[in-house]
Structure formats: structure tokens, C-alpha cells
Protein backbone atom coordinates (compact mmCIF):
# COMPACT_ATOMS: atom_id res chain seq x y z
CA UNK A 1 103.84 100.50 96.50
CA UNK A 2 100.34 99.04 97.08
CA UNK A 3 99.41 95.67 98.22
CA UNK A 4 98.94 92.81 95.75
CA UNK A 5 95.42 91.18 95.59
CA UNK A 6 96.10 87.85 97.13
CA UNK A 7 95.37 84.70 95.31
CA UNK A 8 95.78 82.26 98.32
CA UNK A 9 95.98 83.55 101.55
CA UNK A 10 92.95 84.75 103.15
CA UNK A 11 94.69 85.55 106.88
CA UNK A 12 94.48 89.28 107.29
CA UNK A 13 97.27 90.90 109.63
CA UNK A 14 95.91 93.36 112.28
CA UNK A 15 98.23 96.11 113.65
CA UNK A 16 97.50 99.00 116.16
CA UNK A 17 96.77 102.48 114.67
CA UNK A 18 98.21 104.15 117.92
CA UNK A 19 100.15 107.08 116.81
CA UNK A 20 103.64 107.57 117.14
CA UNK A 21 105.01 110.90 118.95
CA UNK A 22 106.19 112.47 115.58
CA UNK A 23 102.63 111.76 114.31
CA UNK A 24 101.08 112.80 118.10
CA UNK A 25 102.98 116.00 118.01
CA UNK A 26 102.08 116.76 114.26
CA UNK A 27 98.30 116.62 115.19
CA UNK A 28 99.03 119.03 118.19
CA UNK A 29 100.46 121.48 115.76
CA UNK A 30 97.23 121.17 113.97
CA UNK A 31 95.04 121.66 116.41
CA UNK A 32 96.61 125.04 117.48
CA UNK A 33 96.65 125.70 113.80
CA UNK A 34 100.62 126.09 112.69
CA UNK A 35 100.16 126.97 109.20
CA UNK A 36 103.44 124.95 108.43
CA UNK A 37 101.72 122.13 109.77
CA UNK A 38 98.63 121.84 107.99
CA UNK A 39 101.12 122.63 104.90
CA UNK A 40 102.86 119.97 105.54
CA UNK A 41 99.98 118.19 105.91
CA UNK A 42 98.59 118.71 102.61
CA UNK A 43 101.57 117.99 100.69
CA UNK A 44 101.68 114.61 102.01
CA UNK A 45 98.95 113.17 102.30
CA UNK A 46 96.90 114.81 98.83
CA UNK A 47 99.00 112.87 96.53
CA UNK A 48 97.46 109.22 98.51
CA UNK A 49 94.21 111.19 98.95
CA UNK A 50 93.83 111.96 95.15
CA UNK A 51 94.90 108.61 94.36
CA UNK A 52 92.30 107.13 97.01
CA UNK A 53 89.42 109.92 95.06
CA UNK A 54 90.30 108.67 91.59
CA UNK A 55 90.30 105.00 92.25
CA UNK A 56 86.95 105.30 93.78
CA UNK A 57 85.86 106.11 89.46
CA UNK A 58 85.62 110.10 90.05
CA UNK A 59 87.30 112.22 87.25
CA UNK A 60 90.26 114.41 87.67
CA UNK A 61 87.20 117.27 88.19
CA UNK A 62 85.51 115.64 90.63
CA UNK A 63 88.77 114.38 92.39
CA UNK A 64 90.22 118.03 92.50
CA UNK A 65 86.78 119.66 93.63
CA UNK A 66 86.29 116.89 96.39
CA UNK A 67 90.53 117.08 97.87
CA UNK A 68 90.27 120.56 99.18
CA UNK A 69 86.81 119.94 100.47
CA UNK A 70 87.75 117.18 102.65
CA UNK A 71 90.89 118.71 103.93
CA UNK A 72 88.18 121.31 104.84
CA UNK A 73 86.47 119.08 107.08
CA UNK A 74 89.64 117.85 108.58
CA UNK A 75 90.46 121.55 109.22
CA UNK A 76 87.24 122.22 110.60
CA UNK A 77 87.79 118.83 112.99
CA UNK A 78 90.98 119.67 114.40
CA UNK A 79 91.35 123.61 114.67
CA UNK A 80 90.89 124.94 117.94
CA UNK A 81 90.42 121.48 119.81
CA UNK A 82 92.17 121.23 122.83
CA UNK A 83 94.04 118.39 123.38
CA UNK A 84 95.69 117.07 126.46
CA UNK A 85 98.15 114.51 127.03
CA UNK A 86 95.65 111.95 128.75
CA UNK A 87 93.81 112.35 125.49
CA UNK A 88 94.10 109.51 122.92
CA UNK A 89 95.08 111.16 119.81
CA UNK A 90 93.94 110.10 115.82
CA UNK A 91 96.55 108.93 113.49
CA UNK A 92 96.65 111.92 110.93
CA UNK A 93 96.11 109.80 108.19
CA UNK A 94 93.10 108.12 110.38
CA UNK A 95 91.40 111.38 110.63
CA UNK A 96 91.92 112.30 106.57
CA UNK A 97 90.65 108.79 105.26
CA UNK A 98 87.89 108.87 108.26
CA UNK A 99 86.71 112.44 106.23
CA UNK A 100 87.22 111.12 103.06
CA UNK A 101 85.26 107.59 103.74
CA UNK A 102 82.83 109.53 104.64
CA UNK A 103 82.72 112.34 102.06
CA UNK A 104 82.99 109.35 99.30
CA UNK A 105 80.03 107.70 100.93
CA UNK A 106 77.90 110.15 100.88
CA UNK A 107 79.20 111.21 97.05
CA UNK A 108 78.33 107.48 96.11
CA UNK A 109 74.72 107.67 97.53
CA UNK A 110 73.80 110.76 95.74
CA UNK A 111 71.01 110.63 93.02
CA UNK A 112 72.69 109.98 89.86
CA UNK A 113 73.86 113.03 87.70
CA UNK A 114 74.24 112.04 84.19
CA UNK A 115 77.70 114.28 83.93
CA UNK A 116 78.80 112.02 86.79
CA UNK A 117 80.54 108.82 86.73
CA UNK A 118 80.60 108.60 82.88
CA UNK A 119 82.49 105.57 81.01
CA UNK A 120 85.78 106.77 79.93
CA UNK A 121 85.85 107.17 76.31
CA UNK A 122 88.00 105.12 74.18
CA UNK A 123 90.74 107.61 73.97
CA UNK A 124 90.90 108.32 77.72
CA UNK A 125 91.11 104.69 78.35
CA UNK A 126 93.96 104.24 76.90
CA UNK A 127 95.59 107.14 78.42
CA UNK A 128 94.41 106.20 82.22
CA UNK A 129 96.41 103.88 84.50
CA UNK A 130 95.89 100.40 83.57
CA UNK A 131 95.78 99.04 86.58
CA UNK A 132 93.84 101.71 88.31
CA UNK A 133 91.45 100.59 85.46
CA UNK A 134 91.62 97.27 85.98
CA UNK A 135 91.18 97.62 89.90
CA UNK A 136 87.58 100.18 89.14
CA UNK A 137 86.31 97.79 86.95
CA UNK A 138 87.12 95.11 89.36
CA UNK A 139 85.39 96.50 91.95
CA UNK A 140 82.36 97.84 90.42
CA UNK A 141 80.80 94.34 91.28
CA UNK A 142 80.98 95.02 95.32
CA UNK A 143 78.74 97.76 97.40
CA UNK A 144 79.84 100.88 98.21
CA UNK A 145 81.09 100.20 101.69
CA UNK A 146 82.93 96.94 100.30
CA UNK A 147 84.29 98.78 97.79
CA UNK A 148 85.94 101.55 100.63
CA UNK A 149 87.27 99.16 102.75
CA UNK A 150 89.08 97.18 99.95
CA UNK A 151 90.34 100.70 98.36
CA UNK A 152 91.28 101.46 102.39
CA UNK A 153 93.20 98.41 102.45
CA UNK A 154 94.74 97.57 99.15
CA UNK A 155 95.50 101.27 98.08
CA UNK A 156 95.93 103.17 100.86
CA UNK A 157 97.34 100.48 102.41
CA UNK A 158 95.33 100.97 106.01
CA UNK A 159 95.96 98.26 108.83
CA UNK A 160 92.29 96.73 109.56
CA UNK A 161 92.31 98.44 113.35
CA UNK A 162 92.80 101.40 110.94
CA UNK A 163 89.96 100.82 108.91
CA UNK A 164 87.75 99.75 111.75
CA UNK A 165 88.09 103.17 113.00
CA UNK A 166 87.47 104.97 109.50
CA UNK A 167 84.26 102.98 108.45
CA UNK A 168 83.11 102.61 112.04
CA UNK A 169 82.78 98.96 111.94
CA UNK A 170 83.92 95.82 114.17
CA UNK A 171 87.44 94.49 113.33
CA UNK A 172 85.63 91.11 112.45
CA UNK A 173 83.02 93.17 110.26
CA UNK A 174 85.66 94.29 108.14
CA UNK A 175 87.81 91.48 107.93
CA UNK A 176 84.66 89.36 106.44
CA UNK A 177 84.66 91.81 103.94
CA UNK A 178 88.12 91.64 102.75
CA UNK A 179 87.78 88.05 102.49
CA UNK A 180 84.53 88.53 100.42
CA UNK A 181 86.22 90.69 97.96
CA UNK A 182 89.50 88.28 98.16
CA UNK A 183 87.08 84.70 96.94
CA UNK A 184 85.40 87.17 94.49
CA UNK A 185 88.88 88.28 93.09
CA UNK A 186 90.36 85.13 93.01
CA UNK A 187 87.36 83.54 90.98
């Protein structure tokens, strides 16, 4: 289901993030606000989206009060736009991890709170998802911003045109660091 850390290989595969039609269409429905649509719309994309909250080290609190708040912000993005045909339309899953980059990014930067980001405790350890574990602690040695572009790629399995367009950085930008966190990982 999610990509492998590589070992060898540090050639990165760039695709376009151009939408399909289904996907085009689906983001017209949003915009005029079909209430099947942005149903829809949840229940695909919060399982990836929770997965994407949690592996950034948030609890299962923090995960569920930050999902509906970004799907808030996509809401308040899309509603009422008008969008034409000559328009280039955002993947839908583009504009969710663009919110939630940025929602996580400004979540990371805030002053610490001691109830936040606590070590597990033994016991919930041992219940959580060993490799989401492994992958946290992992990545706990990278920035922020490295951190969200190798949870982008790896987890949510993002193309890098995709990612360029989330974290609002050059294609090269963000393939440097995926090869940063690649010689790290493979140390």
C-alpha cells in the first residue's frame, strides 16, 4: 500500500498532477456545493488524511480535532468558486494535502504545549502500528518541512509535481530532499 524506503536507488520518478475528467468533474460538483459530493469526498480521502495526521506523531485527539478542521478549509476554498473550463483545475487530493501541509505546518511551529506530542507510554506502544512507529521515530531526525514531503511521498504516496504544488517548492527543491532523507535512511 505505501512505498518502500529505498535502499539503493536514489532516481525519483516525476508524473503530472493534471486531473483526470472524473476527478475535474468531482471538483466542479464541489464548487457548486453537491452535498453528495463533498460526502463523497470525505469518505475517501479521511481515512489517507487521518493516516497522513497520525504519522506526522499527533494522537488520535489531535488527529480527530485537526480532520474536520482541514476539510473546513478545503470547504471554505472551493464553495462558491466559479470555475470555467479554460480554468486549470486542482487534483482533489492536491487541494486536501495542500490544506493539510499547511495546517500541519503551522501545528508543528506552535509553542510547545506540554499535553502535546507526549511519548507514548509503554502500553500504547505496544498497541500502535509498528511501523507507523518505526517510520515517526525515523523521522524525528529531519525538519519539519523534510519531514512533510517524505510523509507526502512515502505515505500518501504523492508524485513530486504533486508535492511541488502542496509545499510550494521547485521540483528540484523537493527532490534534494527526498534524497536527503533516502542517504539518511539508508545509513
Amino acid at each position: 500500500m505505501h512505498r518502500r524506503f529505498p535502499v539503493a536507488s536514489f532516481a525519483l520518478p516525476s508524473r503530472s498532477p493534471a486531473p483526470t475528467p472524473k476527478e475535474a468533474g468531482w471538483i466542479h460538483q464541489l464548487a457548486a456545493g453537491e452535498s453528495k459530493a463533498w460526502a463523497r469526498f470525505v469518505e475517501e480521502w479521511s481515512p489517507r488524511l487521518y493516516q497522513y495526521i497520525t504519522a506526522n506523531g499527533l494522537s488520535e485527539t489531535e488527529a480527530q480535532t485537526l480532520l474536520p478542521l482541514i476539510f473546513a478549509n478545503v470547504v471554505q476554498k472551493v464553495v462558491g468558486q466559479t470555475i470555467d473550463d479554460s480554468q486549470p483545475v486542482m487534483k482533489p487530493a492536491l487541494l486536501l494535502f495542500a490544506v493539510a501541509y499547511q495546517q500541519m505546518m503551522r501545528y508543528v511551529h506552535q509553542p510547545p504545549n506540554p499535553q502535546r506530542r507526549e511519548a507514548l507510554s509503554p502500553a500504547a506502544e505496544a498497541m500502535a502500528d509498528p511501523q507507523a512507529l518505526l517510520l515517526r521515530r525515523t523521522l524525528q531526525q529531519f525538519s519539519p518541512e523534510a519531514q512533510q514531503v517524505a510523509l507526502l511521498y512515502y505515505l500518501c504516496e504523492m508524485s513530486l509535481a504533486e508535492i511541488c504544488q502542496i509545499v510550494c517548492q521547485s521540483e528540484l527543491r523537493v527532490r534534494t530532499t527526498l534524497n536527503q532523507v533516502k542517504r539518511q535512511l539508508c545509513r
